[in-house]
Protein backbone atom coordinates (compact mmCIF):
# COMPACT_ATOMS: atom_id res chain seq x y z
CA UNK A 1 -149.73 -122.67 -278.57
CA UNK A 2 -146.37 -123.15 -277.83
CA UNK A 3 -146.47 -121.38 -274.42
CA UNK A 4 -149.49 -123.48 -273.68
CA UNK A 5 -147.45 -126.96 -274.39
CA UNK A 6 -145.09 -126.00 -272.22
CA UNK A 7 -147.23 -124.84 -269.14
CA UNK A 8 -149.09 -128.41 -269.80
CA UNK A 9 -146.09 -130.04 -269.46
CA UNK A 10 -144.57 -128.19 -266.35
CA UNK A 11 -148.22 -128.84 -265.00
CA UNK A 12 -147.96 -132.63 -265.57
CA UNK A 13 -144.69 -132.94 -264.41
CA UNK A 14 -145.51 -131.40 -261.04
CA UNK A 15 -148.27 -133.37 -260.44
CA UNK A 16 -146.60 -136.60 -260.97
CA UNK A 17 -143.76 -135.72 -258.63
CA UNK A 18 -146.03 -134.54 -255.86
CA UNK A 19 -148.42 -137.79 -256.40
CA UNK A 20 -144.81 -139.80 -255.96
CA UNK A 21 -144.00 -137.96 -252.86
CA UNK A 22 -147.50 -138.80 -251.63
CA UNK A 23 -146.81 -142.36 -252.75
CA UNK A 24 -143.77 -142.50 -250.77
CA UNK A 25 -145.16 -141.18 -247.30
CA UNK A 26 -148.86 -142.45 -247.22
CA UNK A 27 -146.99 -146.31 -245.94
CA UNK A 28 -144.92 -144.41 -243.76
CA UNK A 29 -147.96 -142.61 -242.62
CA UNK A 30 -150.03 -145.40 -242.06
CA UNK A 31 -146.97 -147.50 -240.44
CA UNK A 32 -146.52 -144.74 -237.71
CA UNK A 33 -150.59 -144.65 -237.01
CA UNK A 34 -151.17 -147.97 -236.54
CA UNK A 35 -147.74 -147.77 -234.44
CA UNK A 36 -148.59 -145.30 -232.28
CA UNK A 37 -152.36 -145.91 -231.90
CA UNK A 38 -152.09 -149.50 -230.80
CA UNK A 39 -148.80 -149.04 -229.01
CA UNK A 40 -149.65 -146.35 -226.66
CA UNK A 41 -151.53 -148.56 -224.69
CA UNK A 42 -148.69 -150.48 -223.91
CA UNK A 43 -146.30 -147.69 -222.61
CA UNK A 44 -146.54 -146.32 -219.21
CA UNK A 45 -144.05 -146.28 -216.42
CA UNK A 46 -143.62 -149.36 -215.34
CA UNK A 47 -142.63 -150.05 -219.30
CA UNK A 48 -139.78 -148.25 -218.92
CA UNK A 49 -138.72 -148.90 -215.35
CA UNK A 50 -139.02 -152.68 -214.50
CA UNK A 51 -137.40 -155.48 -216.35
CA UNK A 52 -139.02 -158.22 -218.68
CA UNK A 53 -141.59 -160.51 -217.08
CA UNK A 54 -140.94 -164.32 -217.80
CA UNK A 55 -142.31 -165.95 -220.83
CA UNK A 56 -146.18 -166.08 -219.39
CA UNK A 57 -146.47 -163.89 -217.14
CA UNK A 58 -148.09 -160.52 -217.64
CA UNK A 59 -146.66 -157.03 -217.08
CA UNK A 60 -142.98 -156.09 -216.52
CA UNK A 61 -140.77 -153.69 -218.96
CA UNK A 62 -138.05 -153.26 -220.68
CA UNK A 63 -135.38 -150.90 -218.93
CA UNK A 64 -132.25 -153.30 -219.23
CA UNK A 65 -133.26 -153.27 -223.05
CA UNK A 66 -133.74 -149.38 -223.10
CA UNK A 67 -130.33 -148.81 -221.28
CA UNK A 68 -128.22 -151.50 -223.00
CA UNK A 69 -129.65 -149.93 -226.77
CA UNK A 70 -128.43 -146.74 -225.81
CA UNK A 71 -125.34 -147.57 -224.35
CA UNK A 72 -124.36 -150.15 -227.28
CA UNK A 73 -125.27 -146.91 -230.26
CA UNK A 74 -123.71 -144.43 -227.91
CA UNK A 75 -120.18 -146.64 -228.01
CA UNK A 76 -120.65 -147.37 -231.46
CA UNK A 77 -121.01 -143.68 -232.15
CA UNK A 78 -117.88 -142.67 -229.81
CA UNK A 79 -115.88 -145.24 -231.95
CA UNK A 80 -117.06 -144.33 -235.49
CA UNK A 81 -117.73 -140.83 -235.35
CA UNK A 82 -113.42 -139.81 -234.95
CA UNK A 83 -112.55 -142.40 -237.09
CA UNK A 84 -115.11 -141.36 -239.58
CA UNK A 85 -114.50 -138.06 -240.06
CA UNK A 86 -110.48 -138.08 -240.09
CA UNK A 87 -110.99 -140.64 -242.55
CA UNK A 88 -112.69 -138.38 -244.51
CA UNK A 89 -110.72 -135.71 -244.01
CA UNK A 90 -107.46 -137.63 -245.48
CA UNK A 91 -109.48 -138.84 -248.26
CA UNK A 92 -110.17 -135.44 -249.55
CA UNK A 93 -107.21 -133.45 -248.28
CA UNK A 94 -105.03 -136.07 -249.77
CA UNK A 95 -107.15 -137.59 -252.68
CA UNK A 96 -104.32 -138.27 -255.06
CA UNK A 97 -102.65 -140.59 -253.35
CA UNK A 98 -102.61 -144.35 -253.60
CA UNK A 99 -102.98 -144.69 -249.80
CA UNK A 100 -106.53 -142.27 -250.23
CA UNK A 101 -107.90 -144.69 -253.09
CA UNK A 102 -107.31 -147.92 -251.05
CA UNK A 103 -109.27 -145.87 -248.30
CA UNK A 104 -112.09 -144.81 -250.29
CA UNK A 105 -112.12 -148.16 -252.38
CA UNK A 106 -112.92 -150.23 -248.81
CA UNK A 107 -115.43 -147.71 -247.29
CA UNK A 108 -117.40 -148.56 -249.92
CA UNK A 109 -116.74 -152.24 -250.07
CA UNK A 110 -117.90 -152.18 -246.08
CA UNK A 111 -120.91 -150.10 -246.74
CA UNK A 112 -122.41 -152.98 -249.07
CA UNK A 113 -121.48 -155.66 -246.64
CA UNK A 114 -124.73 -157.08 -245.21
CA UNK A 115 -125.20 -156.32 -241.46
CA UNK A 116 -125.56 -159.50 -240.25
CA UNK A 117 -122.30 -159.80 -241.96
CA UNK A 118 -120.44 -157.60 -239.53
CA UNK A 119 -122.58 -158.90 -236.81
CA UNK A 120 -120.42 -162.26 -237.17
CA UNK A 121 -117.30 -160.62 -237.81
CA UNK A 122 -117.82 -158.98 -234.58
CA UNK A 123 -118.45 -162.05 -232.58
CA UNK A 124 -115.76 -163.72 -233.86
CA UNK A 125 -113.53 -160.61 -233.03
CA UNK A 126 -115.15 -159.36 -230.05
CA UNK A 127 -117.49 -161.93 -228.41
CA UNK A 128 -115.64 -165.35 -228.50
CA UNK A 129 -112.25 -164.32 -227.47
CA UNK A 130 -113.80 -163.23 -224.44
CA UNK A 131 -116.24 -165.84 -224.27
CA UNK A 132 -119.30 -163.07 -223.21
CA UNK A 133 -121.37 -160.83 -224.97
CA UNK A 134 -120.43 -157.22 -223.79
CA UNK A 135 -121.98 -153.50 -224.84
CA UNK A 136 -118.32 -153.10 -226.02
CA UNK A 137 -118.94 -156.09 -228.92
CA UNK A 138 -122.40 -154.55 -229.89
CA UNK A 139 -120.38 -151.26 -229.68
CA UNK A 140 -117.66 -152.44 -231.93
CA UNK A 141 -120.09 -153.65 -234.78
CA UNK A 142 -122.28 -151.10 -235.20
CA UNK A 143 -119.05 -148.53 -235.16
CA UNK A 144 -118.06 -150.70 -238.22
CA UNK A 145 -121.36 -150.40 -239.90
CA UNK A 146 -121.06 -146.66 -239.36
CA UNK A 147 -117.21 -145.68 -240.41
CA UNK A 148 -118.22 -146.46 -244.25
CA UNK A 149 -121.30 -143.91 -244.00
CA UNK A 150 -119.83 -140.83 -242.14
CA UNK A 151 -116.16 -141.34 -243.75
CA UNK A 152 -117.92 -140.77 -247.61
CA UNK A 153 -120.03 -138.24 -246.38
CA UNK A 154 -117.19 -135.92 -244.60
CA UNK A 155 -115.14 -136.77 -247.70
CA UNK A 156 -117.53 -135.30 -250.12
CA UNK A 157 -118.90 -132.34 -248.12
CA UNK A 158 -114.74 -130.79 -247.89
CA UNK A 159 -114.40 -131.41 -251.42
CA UNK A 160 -117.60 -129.18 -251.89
CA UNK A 161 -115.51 -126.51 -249.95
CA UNK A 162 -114.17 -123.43 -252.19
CA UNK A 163 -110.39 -123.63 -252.65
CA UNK A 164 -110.50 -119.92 -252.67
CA UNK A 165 -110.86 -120.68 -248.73
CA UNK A 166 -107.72 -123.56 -248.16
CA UNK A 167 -105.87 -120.47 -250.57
CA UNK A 168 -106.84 -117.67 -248.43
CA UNK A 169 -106.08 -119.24 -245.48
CA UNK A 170 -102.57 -120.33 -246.61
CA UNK A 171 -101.77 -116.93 -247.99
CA UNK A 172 -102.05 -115.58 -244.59
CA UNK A 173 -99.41 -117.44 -243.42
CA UNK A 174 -101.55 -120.78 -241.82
CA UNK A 175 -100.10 -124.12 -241.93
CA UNK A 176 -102.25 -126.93 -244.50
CA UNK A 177 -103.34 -128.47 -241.05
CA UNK A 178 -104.29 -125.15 -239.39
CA UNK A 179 -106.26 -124.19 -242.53
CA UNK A 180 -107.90 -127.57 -242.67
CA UNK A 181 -108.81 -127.63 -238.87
CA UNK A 182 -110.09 -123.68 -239.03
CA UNK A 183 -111.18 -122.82 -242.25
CA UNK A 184 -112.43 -125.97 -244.46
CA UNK A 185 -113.84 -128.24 -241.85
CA UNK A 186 -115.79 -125.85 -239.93
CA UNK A 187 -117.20 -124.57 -243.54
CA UNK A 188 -118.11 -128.43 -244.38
CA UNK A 189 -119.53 -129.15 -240.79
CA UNK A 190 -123.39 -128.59 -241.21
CA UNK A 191 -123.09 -131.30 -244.19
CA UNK A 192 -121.00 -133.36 -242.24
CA UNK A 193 -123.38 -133.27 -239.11
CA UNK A 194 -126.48 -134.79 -241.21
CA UNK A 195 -124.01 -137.58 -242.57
CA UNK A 196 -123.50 -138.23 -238.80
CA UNK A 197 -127.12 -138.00 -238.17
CA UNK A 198 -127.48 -140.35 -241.28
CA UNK A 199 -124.73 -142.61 -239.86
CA UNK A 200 -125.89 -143.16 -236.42
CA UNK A 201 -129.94 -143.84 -237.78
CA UNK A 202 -128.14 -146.75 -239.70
CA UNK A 203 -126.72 -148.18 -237.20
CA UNK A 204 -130.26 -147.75 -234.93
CA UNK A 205 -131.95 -149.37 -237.29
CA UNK A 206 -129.39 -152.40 -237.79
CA UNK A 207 -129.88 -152.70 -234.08
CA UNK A 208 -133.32 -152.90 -233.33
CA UNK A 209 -133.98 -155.12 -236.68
CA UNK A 210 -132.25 -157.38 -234.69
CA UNK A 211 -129.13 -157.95 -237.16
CA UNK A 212 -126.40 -157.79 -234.88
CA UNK A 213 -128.02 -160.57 -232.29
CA UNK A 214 -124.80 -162.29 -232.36
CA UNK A 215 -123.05 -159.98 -230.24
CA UNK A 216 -125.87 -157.24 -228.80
CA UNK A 217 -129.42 -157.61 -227.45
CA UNK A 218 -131.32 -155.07 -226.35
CA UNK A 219 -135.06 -153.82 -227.75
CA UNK A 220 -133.77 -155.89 -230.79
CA UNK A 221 -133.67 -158.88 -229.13
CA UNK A 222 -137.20 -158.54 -227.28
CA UNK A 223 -138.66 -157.54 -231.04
CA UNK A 224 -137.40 -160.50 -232.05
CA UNK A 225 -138.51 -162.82 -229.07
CA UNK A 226 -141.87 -160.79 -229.10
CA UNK A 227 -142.32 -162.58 -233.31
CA UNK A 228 -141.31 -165.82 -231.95
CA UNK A 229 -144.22 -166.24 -229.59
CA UNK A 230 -146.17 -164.38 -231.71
CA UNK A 231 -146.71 -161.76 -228.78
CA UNK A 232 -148.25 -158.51 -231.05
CA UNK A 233 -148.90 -156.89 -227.60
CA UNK A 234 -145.14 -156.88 -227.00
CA UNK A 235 -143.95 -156.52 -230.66
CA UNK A 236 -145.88 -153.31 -230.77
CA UNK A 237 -144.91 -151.77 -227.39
CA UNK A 238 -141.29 -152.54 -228.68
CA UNK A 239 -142.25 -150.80 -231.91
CA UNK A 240 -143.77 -147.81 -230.34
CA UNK A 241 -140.36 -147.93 -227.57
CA UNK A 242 -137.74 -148.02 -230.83
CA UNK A 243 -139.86 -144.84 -232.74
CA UNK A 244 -140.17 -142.66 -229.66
CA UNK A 245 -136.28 -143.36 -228.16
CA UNK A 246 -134.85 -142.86 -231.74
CA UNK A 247 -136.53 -139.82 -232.20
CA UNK A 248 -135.78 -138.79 -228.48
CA UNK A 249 -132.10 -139.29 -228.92
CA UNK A 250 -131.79 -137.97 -232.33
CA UNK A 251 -133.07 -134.77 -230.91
CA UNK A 252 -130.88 -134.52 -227.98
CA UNK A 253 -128.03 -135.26 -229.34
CA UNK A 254 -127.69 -134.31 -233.06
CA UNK A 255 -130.15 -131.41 -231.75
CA UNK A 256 -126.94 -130.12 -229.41
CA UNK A 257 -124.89 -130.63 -232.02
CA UNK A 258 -126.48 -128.43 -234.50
CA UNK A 259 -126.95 -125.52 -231.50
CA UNK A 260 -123.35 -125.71 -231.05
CA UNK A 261 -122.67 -125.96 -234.85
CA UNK A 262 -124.64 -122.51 -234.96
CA UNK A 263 -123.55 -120.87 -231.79
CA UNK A 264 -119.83 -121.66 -232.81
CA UNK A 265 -120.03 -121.03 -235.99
CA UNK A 266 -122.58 -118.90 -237.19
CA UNK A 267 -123.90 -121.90 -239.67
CA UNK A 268 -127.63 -122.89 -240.00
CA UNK A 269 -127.34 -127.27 -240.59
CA UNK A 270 -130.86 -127.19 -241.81
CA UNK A 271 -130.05 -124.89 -244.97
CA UNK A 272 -126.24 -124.86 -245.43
CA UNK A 273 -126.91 -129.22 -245.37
């Protein structure tokens, strides 16, 4: 009887986790159908090659808007992604010190500062002392928004590093930086990639939301002109654009990436992370 309570219970149990899972993915589900289905129509070549028509006149694209997204997360990444992880790797290699808990104390702060928040820091830092918007401001803020995400995430991947391996390393004569560089970041890098990956799909998603108008444009900017005149036609081409370029690039890149991670390495990113 016993026995039988407990198989009940295991059954229940696994039924209401795989009904929440279902829960969680049917709106996602239905959000990329009705994406893709009525936004297909919309994409063909000229979509990506020509520029915006003017407000009432058909046709045109959106390659200025293509080009300046990818430029604006590619500089933001290039900023972040160094700064990030050496962050992170002071943070745990030196986690006792006053200097580390002031670190970890503001990544946090920054990662529960609003967007939009950083968006205005960065045109006040970036846009008006120049007095022109530049890929380098939208660059600059979504580098910010990133730091927080990849600088915990490198942090508490090395601290999930044996010491047996720092120990080894040092016994045989390497200096702390040599073992850190050779030993415990390689062994933390397939967890470190996905908080990159993690990172990076932030900051994509900041962007085309069209929270960081302030200081970059982009497919953000057309969403967000495509609402104002209440243009579904473009709102879902944009839609259908911003799913199939961030999977595109996530691919490519962080796809690279995790090659290299295994050919260098030896390290699968999909189990080890």
């Amino acid at each position: 009887m016993r026995d039988l309570w407990r198989r009940g219970l295991s059954l229940s149990v696994l039924i209401f986790c795989g009904s929440s899972v279902l829960l969680a993915l049917v709106p996602l589900a239905f959000i990329l159908f009705y994406v893709v289905t009525q936004g297909v129509t919309a994409l063909n070549l000229d979509f990506f090659r020509h520029t915006p028509a003017p407000v009432g006149e058909t046709g045109g694209g959106m390659a200025n808007a293509i080009v300046g997204s990818l430029i604006v997360t590619a500089l933001g990444a290039l900023f972040a992604i160094p700064v990030g992880v050496l962050s992170g790797l002071y943070a745990a290699e030196y986690r006792g010190t006053r200097f580390a808990s002031a670190t970890r104390f503001a990544a946090d702060t920054l990662n529960g500062v609003p967007s939009i928040v950083i968006g205005v820091f960065a045109y006040g830092v970036a846009v008006l002392p120049f007095k022109h918007f530049s890929a380098l401001a939208g660059g600059f803020a979504l580098g910010i928004m990133m730091i927080p995400l990849i600088m915990r995430t490198t942090e508490e991947l090395l601290l999930l590093v044996p010491s047996s391996l720092r120990e080894g390393a040092l016994a045989l004569g390497a200096t702390r930086g040599r073992a850190v560089f050779t030993v415990v970041l390689p062994a933390a890098l397939p967890g470190i990639v996905t908080g990159l990956r993690l990172g990076w799909t932030f900051a994509w998603r900041s962007l085309m939301a069209g929270e960081l108008l302030h200081v970059a444009g982009g497919l953000g900017q057309l969403l967000t002109l495509g609402r104002e005149l209440n243009d579904m036609a473009l709102v879902i081409g944009v839609m259908a654009a911003i799913v199939a370029l961030g999977l595109v690039f996530d691919r490519l890149a962080f796809g690279w990436l995790e090659a290299h991670v295994r050919e260098r390495w030896g390290f699968d990113v999909d189990q080890k992370a």
